[in-house]
C-alpha atoms as a PDB file:
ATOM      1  CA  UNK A   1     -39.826   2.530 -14.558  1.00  0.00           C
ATOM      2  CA  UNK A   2     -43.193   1.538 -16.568  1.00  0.00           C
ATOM      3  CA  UNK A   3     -45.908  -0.143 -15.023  1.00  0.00           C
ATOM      4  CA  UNK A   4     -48.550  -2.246 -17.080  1.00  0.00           C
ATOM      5  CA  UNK A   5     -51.365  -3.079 -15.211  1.00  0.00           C
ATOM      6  CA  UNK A   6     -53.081  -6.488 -15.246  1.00  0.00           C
ATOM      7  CA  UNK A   7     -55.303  -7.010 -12.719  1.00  0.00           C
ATOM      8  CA  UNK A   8     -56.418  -5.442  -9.674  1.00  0.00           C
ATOM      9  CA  UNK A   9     -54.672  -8.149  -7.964  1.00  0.00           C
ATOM     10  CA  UNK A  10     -50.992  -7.804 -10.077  1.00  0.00           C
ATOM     11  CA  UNK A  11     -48.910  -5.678 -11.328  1.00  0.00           C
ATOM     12  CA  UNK A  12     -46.147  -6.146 -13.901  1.00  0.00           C
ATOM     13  CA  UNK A  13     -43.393  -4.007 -13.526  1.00  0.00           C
ATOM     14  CA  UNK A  14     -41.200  -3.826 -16.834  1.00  0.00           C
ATOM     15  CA  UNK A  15     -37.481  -2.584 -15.544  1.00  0.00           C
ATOM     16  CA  UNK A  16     -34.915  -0.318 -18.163  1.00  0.00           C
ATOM     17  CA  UNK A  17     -31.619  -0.230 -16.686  1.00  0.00           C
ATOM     18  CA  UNK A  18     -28.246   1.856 -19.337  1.00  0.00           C
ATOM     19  CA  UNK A  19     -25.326  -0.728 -19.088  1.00  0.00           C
ATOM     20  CA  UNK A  20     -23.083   1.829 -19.141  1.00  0.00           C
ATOM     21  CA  UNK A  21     -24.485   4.121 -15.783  1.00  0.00           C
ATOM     22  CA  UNK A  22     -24.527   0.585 -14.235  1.00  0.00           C
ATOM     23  CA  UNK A  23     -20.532   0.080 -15.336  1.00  0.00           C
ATOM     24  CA  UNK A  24     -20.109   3.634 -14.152  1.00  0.00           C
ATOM     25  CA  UNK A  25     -21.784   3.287 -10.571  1.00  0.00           C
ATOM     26  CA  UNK A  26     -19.341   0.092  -9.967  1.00  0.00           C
ATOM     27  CA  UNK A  27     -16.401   1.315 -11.255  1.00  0.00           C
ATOM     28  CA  UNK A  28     -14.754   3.851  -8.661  1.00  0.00           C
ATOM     29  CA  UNK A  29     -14.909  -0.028  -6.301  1.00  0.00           C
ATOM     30  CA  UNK A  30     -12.777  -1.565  -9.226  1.00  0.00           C
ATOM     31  CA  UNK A  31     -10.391   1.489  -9.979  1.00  0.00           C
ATOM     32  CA  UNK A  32      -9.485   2.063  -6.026  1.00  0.00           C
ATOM     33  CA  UNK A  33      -9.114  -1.234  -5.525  1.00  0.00           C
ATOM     34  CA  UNK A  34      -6.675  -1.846  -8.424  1.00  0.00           C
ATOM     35  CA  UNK A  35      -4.699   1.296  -7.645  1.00  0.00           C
ATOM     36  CA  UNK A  36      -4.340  -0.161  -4.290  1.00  0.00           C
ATOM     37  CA  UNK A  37      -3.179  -3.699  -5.724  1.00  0.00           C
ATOM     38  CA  UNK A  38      -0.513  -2.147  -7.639  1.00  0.00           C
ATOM     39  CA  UNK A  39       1.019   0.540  -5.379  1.00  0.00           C
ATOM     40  CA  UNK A  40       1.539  -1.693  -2.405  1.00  0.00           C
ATOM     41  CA  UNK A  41       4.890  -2.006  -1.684  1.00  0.00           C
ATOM     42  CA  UNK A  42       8.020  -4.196   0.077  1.00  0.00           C
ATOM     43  CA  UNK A  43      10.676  -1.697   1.183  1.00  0.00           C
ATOM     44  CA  UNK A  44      13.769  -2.836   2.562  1.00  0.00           C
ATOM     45  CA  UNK A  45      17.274  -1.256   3.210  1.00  0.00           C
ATOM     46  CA  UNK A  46      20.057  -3.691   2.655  1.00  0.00           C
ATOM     47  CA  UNK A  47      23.981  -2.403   3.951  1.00  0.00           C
ATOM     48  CA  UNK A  48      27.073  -3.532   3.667  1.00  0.00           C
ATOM     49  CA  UNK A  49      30.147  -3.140   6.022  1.00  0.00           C
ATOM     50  CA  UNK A  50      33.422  -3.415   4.545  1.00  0.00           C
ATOM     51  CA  UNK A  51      35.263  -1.236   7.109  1.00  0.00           C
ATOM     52  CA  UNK A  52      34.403   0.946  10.228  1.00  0.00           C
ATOM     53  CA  UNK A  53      32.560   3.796   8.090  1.00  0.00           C
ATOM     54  CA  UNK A  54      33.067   2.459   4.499  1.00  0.00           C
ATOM     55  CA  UNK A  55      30.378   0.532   3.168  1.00  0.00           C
ATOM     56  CA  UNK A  56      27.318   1.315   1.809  1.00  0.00           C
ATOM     57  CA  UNK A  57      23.262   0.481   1.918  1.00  0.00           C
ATOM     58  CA  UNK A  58      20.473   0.720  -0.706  1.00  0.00           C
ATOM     59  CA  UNK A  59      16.877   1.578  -0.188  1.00  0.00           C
ATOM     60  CA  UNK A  60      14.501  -0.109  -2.581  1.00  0.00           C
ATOM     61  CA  UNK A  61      11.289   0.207  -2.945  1.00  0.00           C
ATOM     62  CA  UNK A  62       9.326  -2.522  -5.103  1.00  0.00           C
ATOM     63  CA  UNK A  63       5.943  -2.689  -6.440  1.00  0.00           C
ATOM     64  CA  UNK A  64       3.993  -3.863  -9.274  1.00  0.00           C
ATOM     65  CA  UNK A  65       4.712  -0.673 -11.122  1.00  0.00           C
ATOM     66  CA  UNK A  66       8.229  -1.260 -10.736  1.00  0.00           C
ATOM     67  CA  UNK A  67      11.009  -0.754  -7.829  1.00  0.00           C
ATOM     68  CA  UNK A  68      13.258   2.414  -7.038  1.00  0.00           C
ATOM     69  CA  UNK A  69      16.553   2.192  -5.695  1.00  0.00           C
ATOM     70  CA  UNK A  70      18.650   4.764  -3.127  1.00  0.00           C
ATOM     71  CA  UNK A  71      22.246   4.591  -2.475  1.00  0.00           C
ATOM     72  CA  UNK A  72      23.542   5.928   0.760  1.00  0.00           C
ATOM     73  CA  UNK A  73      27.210   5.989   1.941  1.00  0.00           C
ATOM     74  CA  UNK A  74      27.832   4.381   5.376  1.00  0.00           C
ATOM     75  CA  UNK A  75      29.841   7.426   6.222  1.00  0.00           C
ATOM     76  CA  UNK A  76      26.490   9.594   5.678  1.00  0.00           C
ATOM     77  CA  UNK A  77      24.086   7.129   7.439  1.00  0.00           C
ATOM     78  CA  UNK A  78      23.727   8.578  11.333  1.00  0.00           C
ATOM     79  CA  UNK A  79      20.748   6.472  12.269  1.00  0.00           C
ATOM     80  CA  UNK A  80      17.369   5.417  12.424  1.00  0.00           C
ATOM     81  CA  UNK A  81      13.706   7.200  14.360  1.00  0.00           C
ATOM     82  CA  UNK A  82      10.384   6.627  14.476  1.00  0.00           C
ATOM     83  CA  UNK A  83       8.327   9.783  13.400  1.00  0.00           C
ATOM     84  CA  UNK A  84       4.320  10.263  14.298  1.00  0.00           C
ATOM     85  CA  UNK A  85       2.040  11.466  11.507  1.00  0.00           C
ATOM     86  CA  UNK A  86      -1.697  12.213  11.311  1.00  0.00           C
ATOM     87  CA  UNK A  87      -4.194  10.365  13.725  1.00  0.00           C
ATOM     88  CA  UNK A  88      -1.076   8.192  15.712  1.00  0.00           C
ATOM     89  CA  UNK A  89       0.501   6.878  12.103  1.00  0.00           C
ATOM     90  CA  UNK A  90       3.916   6.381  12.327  1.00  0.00           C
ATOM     91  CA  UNK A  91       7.194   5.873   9.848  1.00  0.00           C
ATOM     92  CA  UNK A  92      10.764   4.945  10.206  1.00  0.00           C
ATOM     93  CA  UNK A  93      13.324   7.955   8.561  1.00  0.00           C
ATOM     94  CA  UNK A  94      16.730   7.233   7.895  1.00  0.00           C
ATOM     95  CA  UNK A  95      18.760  10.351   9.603  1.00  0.00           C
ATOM     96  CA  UNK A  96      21.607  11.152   7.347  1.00  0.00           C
ATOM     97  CA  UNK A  97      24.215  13.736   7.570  1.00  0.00           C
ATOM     98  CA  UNK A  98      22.576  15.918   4.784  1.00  0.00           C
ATOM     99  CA  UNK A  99      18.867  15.262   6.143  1.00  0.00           C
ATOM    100  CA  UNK A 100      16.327  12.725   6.752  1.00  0.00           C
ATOM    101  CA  UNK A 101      14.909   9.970   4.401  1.00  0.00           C
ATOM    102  CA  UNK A 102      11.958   8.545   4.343  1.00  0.00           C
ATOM    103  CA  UNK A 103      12.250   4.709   4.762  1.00  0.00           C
ATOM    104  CA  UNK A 104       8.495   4.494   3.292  1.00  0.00           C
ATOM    105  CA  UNK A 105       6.608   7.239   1.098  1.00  0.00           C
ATOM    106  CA  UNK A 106       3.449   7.356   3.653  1.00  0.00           C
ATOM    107  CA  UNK A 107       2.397   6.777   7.320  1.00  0.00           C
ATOM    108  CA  UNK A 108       0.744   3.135   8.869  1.00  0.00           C
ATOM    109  CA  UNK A 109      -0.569   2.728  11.792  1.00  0.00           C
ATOM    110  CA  UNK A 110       0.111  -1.211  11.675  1.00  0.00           C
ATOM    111  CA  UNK A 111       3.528  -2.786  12.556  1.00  0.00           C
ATOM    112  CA  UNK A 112       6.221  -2.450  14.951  1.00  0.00           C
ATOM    113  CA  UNK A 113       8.390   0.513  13.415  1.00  0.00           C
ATOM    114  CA  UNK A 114      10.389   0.650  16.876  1.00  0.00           C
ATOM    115  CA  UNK A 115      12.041  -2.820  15.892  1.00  0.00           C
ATOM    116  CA  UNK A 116      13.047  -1.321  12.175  1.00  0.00           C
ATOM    117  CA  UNK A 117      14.940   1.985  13.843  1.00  0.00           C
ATOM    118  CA  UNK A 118      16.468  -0.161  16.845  1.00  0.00           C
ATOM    119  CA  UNK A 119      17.731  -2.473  13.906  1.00  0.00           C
ATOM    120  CA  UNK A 120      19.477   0.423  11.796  1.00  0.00           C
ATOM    121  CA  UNK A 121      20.700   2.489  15.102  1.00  0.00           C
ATOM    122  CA  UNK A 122      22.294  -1.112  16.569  1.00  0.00           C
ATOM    123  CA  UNK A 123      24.002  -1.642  13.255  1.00  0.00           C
ATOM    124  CA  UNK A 124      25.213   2.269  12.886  1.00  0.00           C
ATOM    125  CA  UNK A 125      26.730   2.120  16.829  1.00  0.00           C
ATOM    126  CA  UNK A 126      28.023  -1.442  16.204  1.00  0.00           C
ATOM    127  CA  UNK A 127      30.905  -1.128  13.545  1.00  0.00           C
ATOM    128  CA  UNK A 128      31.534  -5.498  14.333  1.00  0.00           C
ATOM    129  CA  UNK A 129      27.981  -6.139  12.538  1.00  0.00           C
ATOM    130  CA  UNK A 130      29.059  -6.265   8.900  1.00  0.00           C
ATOM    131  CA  UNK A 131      25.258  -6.710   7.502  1.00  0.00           C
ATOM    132  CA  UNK A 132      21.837  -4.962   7.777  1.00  0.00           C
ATOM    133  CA  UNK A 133      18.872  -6.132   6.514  1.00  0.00           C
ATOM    134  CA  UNK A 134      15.103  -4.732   7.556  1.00  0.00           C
ATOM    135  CA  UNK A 135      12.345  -4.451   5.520  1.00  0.00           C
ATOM    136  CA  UNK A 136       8.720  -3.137   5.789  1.00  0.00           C
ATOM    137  CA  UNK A 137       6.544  -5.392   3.988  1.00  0.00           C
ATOM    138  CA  UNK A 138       3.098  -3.547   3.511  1.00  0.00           C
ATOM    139  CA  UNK A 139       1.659  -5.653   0.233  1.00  0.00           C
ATOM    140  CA  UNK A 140      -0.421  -8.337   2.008  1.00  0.00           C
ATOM    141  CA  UNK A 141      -2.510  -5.634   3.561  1.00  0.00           C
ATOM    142  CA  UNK A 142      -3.097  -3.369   0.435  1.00  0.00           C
ATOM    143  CA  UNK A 143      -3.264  -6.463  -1.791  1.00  0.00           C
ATOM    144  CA  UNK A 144      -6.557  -7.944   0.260  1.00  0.00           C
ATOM    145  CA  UNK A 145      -8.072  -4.579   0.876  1.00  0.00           C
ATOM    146  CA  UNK A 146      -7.977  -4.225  -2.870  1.00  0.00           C
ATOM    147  CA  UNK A 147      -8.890  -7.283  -3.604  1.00  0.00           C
ATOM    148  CA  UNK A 148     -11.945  -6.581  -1.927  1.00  0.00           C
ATOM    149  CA  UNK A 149     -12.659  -3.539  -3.503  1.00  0.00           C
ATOM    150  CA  UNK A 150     -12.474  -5.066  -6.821  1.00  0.00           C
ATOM    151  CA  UNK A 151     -14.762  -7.890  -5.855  1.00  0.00           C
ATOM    152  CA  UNK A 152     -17.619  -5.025  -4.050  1.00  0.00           C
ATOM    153  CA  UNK A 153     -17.462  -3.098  -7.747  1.00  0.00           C
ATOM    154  CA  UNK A 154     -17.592  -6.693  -9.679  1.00  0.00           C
ATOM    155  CA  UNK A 155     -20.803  -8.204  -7.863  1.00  0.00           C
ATOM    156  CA  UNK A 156     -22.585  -4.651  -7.738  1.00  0.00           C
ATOM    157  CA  UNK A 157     -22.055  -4.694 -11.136  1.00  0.00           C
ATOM    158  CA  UNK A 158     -23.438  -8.093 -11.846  1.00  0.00           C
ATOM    159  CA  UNK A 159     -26.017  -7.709  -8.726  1.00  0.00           C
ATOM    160  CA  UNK A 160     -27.276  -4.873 -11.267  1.00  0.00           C
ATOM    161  CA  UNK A 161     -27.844  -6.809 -13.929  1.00  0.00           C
ATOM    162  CA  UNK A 162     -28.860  -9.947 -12.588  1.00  0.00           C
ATOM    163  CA  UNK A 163     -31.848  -8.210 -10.788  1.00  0.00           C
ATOM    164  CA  UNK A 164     -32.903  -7.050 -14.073  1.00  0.00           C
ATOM    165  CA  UNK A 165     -33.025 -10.819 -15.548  1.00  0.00           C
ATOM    166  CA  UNK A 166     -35.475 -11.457 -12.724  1.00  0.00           C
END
């Protein structure tokens, strides 16, 4: 910063500031916040009854970036349970008879899992119910927390060079 000295009284500051280093500072706000925008995601596990143990369900998983599809037999599917991550998180996993699946690729702490897993264990010990559909729905949250990280890293960036048009 240069100072040029007028009077005793005032001084005139004269403010340099790189547009780039002022892009730079601003843009981890904009770059979290759109990763966040496009990975949120709507999971849901749709099945099918057509017998006692024939049948079948698909987990998808959509978002922005596209969706991803799992097929698992009725026959396989044993149930549903609520596991506890880091810090109280939890996540429903689909038990299967070759292992567990994750319903959702990462923990929340937000939302009743405990209704999803009562859902899929009702529908596995009920072979009348011919249909299952749950879903876990986690885009409204990671859309408006994105949201406003892109809008922090817009108006610092502006902020930044709006102060220097003082």
């Amino acid at each position: 910063m240069k100072k040029l000295k007028g009077t005793p009284f005032n001084e005139l500051k004269i403010t340099r500031s790189n547009i780039w280093l002022d892009l730079l500072s601003s843009l981890p706000f904009i770059l979290i916040g759109l990763w966040l925008a496009f990975n949120a995601t709507n999971t849901t596990l749709s099945c099918q009854r057509i017998e006692s143990k024939q049948g079948n369900c698909k987990l998808t998983e959509w978002s922005f970036l596209g969706s991803n599809t799992q097929e698992i037999s009725l026959d396989n599917l044993v149930g549903g349970k609520v596991t506890t991550g880091r810090k109280r998180s939890t996540r429903v996993e689909l038990l299967t008879k070759s292992g567990e699946i994750p319903f959702t690729n990462y923990d929340t702490r937000w939302g009743d899992k405990n209704d999803i897993a009562n859902k899929i264990n009702d529908f596995v010990a009920n072979p009348d119910r011919k249909s299952l559909n749950v879903s876990q729905d986690d885009r409204w949250f990671l859309w408006t927390l994105g949201s406003i990280c892109v809008v922090t890293g817009v108006l610092e960036y502006v902020w930044k060079r709006e102060k220097l048009n003082l």
